[in-house]
C-alpha atoms as a PDB file:
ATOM      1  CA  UNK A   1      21.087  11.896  26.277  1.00  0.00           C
ATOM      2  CA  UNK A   2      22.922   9.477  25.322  1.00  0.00           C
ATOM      3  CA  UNK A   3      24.932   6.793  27.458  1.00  0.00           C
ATOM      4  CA  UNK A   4      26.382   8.660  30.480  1.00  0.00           C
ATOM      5  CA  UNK A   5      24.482  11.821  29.959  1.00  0.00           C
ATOM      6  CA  UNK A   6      25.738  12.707  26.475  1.00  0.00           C
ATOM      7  CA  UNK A   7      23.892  14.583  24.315  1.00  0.00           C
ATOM      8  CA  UNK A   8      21.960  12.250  21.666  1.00  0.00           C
ATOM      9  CA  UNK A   9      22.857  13.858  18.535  1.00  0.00           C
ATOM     10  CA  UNK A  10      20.289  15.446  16.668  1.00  0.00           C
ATOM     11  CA  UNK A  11      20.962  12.909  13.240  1.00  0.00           C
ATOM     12  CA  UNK A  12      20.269  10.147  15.096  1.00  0.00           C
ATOM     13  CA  UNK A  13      16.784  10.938  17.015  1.00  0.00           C
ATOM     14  CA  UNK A  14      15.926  11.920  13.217  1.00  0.00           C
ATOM     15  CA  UNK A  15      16.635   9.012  11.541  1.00  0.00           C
ATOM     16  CA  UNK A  16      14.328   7.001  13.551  1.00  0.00           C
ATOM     17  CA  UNK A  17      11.352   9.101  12.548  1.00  0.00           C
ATOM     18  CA  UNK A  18       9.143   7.309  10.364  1.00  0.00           C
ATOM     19  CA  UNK A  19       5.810   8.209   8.407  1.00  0.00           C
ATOM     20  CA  UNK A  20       3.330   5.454   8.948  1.00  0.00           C
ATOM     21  CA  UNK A  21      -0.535   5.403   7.514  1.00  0.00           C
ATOM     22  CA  UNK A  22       0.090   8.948   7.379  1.00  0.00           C
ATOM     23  CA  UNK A  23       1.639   9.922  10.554  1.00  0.00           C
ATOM     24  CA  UNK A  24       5.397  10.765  11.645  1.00  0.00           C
ATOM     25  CA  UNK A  25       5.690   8.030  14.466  1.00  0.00           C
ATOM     26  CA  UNK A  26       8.591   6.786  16.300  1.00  0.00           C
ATOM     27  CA  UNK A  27       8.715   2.288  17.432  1.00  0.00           C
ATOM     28  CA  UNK A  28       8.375   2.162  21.184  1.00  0.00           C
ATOM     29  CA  UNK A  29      12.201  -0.407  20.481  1.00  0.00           C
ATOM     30  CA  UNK A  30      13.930   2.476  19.640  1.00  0.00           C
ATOM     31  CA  UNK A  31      12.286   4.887  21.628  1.00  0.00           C
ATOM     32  CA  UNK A  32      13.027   2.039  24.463  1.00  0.00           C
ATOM     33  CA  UNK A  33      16.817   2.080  23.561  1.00  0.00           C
ATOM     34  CA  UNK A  34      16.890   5.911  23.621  1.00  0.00           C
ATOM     35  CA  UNK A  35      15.725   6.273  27.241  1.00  0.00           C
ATOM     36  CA  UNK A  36      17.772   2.989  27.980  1.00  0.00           C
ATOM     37  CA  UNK A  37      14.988   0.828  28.919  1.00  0.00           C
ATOM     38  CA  UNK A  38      13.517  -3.014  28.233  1.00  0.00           C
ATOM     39  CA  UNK A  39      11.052  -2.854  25.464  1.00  0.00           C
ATOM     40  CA  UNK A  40       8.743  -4.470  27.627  1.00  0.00           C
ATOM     41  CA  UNK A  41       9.386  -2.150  30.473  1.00  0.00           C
ATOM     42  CA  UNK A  42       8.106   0.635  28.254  1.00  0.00           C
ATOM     43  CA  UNK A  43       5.381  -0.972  27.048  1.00  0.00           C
ATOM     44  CA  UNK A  44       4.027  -2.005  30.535  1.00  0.00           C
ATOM     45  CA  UNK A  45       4.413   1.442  31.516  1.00  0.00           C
ATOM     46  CA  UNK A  46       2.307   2.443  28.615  1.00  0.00           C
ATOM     47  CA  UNK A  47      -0.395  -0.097  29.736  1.00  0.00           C
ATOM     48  CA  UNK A  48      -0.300   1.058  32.973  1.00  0.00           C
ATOM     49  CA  UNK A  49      -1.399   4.529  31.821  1.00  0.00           C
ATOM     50  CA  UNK A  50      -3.361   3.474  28.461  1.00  0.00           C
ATOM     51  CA  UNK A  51      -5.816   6.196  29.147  1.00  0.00           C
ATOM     52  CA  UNK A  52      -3.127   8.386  28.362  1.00  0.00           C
ATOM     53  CA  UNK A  53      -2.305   7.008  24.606  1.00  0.00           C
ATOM     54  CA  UNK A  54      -5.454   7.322  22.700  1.00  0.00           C
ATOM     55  CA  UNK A  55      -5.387   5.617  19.135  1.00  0.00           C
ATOM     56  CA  UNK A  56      -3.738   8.915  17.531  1.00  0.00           C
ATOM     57  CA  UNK A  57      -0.947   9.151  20.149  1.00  0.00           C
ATOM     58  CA  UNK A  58      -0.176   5.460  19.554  1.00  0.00           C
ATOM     59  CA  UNK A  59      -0.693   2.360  17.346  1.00  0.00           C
ATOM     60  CA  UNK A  60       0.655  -1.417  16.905  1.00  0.00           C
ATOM     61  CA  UNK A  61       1.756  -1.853  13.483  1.00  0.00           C
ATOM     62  CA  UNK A  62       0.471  -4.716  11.760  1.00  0.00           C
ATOM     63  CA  UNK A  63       2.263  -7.805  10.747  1.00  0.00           C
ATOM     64  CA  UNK A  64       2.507  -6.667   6.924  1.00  0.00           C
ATOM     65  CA  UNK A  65       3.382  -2.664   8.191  1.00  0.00           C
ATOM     66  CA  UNK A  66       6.232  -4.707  10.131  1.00  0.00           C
ATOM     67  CA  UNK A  67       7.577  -6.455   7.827  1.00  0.00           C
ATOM     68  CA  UNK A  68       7.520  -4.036   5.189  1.00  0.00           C
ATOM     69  CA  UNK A  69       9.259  -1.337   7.380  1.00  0.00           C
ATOM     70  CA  UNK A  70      12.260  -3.725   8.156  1.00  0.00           C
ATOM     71  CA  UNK A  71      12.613  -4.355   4.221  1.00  0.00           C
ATOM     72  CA  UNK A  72      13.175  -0.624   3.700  1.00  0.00           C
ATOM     73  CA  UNK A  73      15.499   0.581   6.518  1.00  0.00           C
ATOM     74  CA  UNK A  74      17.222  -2.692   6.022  1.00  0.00           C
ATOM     75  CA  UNK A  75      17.978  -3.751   9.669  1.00  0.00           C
ATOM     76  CA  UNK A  76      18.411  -7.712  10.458  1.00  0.00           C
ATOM     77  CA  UNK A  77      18.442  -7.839  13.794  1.00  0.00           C
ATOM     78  CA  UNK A  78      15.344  -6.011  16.028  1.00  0.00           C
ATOM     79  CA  UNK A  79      16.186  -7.839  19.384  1.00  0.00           C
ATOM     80  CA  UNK A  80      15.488 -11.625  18.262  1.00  0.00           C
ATOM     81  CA  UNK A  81      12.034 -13.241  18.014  1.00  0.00           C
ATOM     82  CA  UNK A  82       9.026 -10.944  18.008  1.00  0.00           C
ATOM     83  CA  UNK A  83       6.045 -12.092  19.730  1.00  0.00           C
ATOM     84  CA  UNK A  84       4.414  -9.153  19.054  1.00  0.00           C
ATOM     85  CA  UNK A  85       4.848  -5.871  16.547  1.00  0.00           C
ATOM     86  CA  UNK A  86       6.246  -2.697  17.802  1.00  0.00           C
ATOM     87  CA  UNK A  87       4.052  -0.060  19.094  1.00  0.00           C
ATOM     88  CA  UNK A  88       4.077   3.500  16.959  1.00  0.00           C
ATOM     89  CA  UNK A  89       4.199   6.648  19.080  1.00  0.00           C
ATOM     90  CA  UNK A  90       3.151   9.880  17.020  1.00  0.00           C
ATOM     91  CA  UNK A  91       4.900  13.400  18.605  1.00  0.00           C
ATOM     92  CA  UNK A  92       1.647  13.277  20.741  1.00  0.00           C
ATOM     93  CA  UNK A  93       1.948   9.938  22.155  1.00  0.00           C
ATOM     94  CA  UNK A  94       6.031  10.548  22.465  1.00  0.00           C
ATOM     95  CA  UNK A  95       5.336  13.346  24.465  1.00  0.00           C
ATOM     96  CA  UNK A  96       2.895  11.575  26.421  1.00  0.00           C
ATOM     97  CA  UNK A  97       5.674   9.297  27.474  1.00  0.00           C
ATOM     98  CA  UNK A  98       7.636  11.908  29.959  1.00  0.00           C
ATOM     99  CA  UNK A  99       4.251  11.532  32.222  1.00  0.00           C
ATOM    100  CA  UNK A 100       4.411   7.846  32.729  1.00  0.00           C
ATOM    101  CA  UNK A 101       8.314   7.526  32.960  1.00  0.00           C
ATOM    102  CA  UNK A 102      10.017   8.891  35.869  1.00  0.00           C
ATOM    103  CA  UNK A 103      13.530   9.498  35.389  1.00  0.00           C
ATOM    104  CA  UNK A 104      16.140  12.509  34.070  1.00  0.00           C
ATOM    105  CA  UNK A 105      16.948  10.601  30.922  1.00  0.00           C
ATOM    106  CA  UNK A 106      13.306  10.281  30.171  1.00  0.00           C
ATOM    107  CA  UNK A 107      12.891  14.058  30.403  1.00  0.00           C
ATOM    108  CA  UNK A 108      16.308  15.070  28.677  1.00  0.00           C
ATOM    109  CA  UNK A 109      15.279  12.295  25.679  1.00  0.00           C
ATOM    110  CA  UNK A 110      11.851  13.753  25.454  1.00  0.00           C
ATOM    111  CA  UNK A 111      13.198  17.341  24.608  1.00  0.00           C
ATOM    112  CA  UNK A 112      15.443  16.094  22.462  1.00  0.00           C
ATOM    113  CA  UNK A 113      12.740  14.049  20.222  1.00  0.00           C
ATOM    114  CA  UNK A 114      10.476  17.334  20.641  1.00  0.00           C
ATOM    115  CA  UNK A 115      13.080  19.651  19.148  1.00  0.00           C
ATOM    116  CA  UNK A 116      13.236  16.930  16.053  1.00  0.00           C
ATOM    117  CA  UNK A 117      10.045  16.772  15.305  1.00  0.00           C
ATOM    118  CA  UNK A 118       9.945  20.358  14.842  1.00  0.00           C
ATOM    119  CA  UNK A 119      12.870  20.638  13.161  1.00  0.00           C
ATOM    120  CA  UNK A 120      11.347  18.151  10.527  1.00  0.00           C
ATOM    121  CA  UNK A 121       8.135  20.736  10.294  1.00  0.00           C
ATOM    122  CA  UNK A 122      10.137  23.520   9.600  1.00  0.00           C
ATOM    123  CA  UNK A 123      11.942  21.721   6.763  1.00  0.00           C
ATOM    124  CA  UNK A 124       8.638  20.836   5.277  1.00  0.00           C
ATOM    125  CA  UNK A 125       7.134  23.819   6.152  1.00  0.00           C
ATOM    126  CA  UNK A 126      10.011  26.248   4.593  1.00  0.00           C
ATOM    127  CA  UNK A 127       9.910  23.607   1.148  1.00  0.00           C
ATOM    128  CA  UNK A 128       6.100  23.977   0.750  1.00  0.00           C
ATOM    129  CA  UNK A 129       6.666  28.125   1.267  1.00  0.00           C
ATOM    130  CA  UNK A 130       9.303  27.704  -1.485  1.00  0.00           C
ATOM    131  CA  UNK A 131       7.307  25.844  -3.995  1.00  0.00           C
ATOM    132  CA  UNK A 132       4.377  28.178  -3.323  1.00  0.00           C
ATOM    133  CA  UNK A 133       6.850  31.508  -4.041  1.00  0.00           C
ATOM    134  CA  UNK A 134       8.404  29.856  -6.801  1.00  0.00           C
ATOM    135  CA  UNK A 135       4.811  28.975  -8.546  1.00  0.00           C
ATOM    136  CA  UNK A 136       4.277  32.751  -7.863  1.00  0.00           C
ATOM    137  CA  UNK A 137       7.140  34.201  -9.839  1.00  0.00           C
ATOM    138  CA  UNK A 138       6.636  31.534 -12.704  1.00  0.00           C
ATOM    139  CA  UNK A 139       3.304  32.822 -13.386  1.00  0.00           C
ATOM    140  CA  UNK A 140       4.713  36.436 -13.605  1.00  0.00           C
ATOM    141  CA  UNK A 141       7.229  35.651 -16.217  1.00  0.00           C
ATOM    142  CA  UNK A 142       6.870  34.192 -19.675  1.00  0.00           C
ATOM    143  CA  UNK A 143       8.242  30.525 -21.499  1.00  0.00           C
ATOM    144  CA  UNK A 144      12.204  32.319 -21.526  1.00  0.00           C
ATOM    145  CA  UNK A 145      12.311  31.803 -17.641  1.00  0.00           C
ATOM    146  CA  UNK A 146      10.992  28.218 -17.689  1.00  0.00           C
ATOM    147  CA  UNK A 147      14.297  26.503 -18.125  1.00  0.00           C
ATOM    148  CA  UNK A 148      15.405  27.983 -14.590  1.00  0.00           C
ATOM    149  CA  UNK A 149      12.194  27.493 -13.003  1.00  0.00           C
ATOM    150  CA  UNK A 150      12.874  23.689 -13.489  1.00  0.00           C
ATOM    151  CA  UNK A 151      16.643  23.738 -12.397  1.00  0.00           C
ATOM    152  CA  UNK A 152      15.126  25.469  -8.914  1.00  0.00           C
ATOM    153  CA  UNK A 153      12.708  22.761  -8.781  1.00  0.00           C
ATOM    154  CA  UNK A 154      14.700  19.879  -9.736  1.00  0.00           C
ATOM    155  CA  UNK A 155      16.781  21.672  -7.288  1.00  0.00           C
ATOM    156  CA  UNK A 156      14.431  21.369  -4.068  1.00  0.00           C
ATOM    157  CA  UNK A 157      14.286  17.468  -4.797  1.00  0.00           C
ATOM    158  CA  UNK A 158      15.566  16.173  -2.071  1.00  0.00           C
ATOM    159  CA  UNK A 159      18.334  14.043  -3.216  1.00  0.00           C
ATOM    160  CA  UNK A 160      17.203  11.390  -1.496  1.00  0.00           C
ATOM    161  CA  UNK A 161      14.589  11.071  -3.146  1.00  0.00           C
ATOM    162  CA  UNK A 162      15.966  11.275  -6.869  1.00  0.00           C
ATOM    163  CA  UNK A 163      19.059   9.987  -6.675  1.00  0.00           C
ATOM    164  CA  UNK A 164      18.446   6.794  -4.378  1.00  0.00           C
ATOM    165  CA  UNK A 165      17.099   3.346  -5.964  1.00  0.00           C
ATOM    166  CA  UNK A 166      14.430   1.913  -3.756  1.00  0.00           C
ATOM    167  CA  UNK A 167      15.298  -1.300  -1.880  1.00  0.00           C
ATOM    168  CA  UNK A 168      13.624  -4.490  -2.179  1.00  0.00           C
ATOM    169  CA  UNK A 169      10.591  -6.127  -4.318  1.00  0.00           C
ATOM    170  CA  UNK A 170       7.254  -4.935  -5.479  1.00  0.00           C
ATOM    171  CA  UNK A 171       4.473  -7.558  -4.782  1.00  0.00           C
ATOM    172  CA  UNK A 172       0.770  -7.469  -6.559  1.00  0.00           C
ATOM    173  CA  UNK A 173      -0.688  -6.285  -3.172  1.00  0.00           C
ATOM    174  CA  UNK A 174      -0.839  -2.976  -1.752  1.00  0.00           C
ATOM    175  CA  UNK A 175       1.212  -2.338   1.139  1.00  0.00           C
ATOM    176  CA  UNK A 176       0.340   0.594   3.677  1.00  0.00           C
ATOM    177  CA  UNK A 177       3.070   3.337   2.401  1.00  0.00           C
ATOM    178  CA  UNK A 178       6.008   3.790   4.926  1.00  0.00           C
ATOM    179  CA  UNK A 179       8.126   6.309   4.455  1.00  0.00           C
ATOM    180  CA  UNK A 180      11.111   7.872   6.336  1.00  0.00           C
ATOM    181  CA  UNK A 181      10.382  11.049   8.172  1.00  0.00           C
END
């Protein structure tokens, strides 16, 4: 739902999935500007109910998991100074969030983020069944087949992935991994 009542479209809710110290998570700012609330009104409703978001329904990213997240979806502005980092709600904790807000948007946006986080498993899931059949038939056949086997697989690369240079800088340090979900 979108403002007055339209559909948020599917795209959207999807790009602002993220994959953070191993989880697919969504930033309580933009799950705040999907339900059309403060920030801060979220997160006091959160603390109001904190027995409800244990530490694998939700998570504040560190400084560093902050910063490095903003260097790779590229966005300048995220609502002026930050006294403190975004919270990360996993489908669980997202979910969680239709108990402790009361309104028709809140449930409407809450089906909508559920139906794109399983959309997102059934891509995975249908790529990994793929690679697994494909693996199959390669064992089957002999070295004449090979050249094909790698055009299917170069083939199942998402071309985001090959075709995309990576933003930014690499520093000496290791960074927690953030990718886009």
């Amino acid at each position: 739902m979108a403002a007055n009542n339209e559909p948020i479209p599917p795209e959207r809710i999807e790009s602002l999935i993220f994959i953070i110290r191993g989880q697919k998570i969504m930033l309580s700012t933009h799950l705040a500007e999907l339900y059309d609330v403060k920030p801060r009104a979220l997160v006091q409703a959160v603390k109001r109910n904190i027995q409800r978001f244990p530490d694998d329904f939700m998570f504040q990213l560190t400084a560093e998991e902050f910063a490095n997240l903003k260097s790779q979806i590229v966005i300048s502005s995220w609502g002026g100074i930050r006294r403190a980092t975004p919270y990360a709600f996993t489908e669980q904790g997202v979910a969680m969030l239709s108990s402790v807000l009361h309104s028709d948007r809140a449930i409407g946006v809450n089906i909508e983020i559920m139906r794109a986080f399983v959309r997102l498993r059934k891509m995975l899931a249908s790529n990994a069944d793929l690679a697994g059949k494909l693996a199959e038939l390669e064992k089957k056949y002999d070295a004449q087949f090979k050249v094909v086997f790698d055009a299917i697989r170069e083939l199942m690369t998402p071309t985001s992935q090959s075709s995309r240079r990576r933003i930014g800088f690499e520093t000496q340090e290791k960074a927690p991994k953030i990718e886009r979900g």
